[in-house]
C-alpha atoms as a PDB file:
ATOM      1  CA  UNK A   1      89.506 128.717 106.459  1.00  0.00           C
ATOM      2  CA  UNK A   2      92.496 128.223 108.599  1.00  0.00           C
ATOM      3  CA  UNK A   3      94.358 131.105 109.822  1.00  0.00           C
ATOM      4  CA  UNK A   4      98.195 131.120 108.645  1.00  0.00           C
ATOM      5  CA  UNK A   5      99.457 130.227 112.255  1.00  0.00           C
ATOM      6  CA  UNK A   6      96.849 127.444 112.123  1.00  0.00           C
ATOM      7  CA  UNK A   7      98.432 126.153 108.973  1.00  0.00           C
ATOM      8  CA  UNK A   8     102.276 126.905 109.666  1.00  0.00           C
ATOM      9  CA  UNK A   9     101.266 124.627 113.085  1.00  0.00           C
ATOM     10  CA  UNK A  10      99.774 121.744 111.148  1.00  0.00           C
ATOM     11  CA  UNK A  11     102.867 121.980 108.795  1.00  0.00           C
ATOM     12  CA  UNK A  12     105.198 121.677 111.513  1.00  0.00           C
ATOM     13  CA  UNK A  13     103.261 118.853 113.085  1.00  0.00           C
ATOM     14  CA  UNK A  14     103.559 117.168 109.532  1.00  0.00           C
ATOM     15  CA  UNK A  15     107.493 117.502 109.159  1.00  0.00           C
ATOM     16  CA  UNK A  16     108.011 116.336 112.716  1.00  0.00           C
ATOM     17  CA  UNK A  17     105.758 113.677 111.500  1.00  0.00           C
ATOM     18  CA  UNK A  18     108.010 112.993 108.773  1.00  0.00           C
ATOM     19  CA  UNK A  19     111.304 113.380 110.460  1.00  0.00           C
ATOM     20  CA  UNK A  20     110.223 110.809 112.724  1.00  0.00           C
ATOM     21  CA  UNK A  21     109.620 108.625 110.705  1.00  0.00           C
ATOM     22  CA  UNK A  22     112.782 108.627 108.913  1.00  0.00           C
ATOM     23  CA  UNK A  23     114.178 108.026 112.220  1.00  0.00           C
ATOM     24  CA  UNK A  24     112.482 104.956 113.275  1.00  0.00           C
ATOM     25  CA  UNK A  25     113.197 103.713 109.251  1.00  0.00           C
ATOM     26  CA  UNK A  26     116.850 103.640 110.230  1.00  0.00           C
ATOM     27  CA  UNK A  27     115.948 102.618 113.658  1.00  0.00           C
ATOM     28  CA  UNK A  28     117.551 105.125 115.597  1.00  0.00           C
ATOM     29  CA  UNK A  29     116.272 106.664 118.617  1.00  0.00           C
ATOM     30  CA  UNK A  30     115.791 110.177 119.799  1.00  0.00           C
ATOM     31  CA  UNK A  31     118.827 109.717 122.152  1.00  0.00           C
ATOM     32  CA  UNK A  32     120.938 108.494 119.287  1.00  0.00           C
ATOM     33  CA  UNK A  33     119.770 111.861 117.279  1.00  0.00           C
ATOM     34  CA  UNK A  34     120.472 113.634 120.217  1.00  0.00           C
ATOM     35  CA  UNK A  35     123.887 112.174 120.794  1.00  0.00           C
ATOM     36  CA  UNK A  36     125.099 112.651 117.443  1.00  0.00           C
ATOM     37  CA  UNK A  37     124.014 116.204 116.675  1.00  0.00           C
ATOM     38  CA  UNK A  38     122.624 117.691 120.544  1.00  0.00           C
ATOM     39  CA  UNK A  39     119.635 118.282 118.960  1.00  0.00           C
ATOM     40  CA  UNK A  40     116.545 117.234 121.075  1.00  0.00           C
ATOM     41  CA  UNK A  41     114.062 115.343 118.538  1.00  0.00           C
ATOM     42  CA  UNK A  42     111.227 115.122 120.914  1.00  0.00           C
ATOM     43  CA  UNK A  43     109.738 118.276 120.600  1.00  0.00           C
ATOM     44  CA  UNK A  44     110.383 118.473 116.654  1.00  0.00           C
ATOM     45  CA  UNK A  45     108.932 115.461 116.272  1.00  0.00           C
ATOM     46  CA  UNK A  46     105.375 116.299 118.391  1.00  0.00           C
ATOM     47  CA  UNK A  47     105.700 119.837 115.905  1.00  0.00           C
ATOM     48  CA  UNK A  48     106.372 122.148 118.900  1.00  0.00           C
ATOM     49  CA  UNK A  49     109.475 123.252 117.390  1.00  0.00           C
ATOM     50  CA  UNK A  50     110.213 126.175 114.339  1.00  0.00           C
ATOM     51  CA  UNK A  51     113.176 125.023 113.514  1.00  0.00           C
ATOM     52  CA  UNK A  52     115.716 126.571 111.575  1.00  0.00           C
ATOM     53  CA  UNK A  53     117.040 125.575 108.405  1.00  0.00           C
ATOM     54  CA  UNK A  54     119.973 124.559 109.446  1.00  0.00           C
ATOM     55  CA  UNK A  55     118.693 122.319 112.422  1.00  0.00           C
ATOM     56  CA  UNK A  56     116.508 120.592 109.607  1.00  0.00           C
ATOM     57  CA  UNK A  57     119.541 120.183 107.363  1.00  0.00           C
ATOM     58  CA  UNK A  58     121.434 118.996 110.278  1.00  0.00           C
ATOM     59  CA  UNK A  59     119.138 116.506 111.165  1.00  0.00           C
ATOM     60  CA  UNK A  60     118.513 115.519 107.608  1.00  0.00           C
ATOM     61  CA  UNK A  61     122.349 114.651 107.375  1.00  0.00           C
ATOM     62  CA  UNK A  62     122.195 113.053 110.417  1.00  0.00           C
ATOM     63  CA  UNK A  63     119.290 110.748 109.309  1.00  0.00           C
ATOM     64  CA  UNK A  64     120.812 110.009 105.627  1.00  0.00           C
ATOM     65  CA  UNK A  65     118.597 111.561 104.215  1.00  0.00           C
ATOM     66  CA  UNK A  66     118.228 114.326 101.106  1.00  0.00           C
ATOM     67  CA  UNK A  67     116.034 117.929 102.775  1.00  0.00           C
ATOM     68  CA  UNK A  68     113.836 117.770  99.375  1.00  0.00           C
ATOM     69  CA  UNK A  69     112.782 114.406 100.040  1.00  0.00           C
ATOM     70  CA  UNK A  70     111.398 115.389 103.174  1.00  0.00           C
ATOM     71  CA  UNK A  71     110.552 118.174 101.980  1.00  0.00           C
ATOM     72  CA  UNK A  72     108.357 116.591  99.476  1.00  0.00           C
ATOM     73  CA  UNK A  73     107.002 113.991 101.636  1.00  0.00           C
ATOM     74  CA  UNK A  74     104.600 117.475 102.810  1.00  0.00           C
ATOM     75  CA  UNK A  75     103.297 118.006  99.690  1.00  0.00           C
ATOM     76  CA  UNK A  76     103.363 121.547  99.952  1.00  0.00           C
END
């Protein structure tokens, strides 16, 4: 069984996953993120990054997109 830091890790992975690929969908790049919000996608994207809710709503916003739907893209 994985250990709760093991799963909050592969949960992270999986929304950077996501965000991503909402990104490329409206074919922006990290720099465009970054230029419109001063957020730094990268390391989101790769899962390295506990981000708040409010970075994930601002991102969210910034990608046109609705949080549940991203949200529910995890399955969780």
């Amino acid at each position: 069984m994985k250990s709760d830091k093991d799963q909050g890790d592969n949960l992270l992975l999986r929304l950077g996953r996501q965000l991503q690929a909402v990104r490329k969908e409206r074919n922006l790049t990290q720099r465009d993120v970054y230029q419109q919000t001063g957020i730094h996608a990268a390391r989101i994207e790769r899962g390295k990054v506990n981000l708040s809710f409010t970075t994930l709503l601002t991102l969210c916003q910034t990608l046109g997109v609705k949080m549940w739907e991203v949200l529910k893209a995890l399955d969780v």
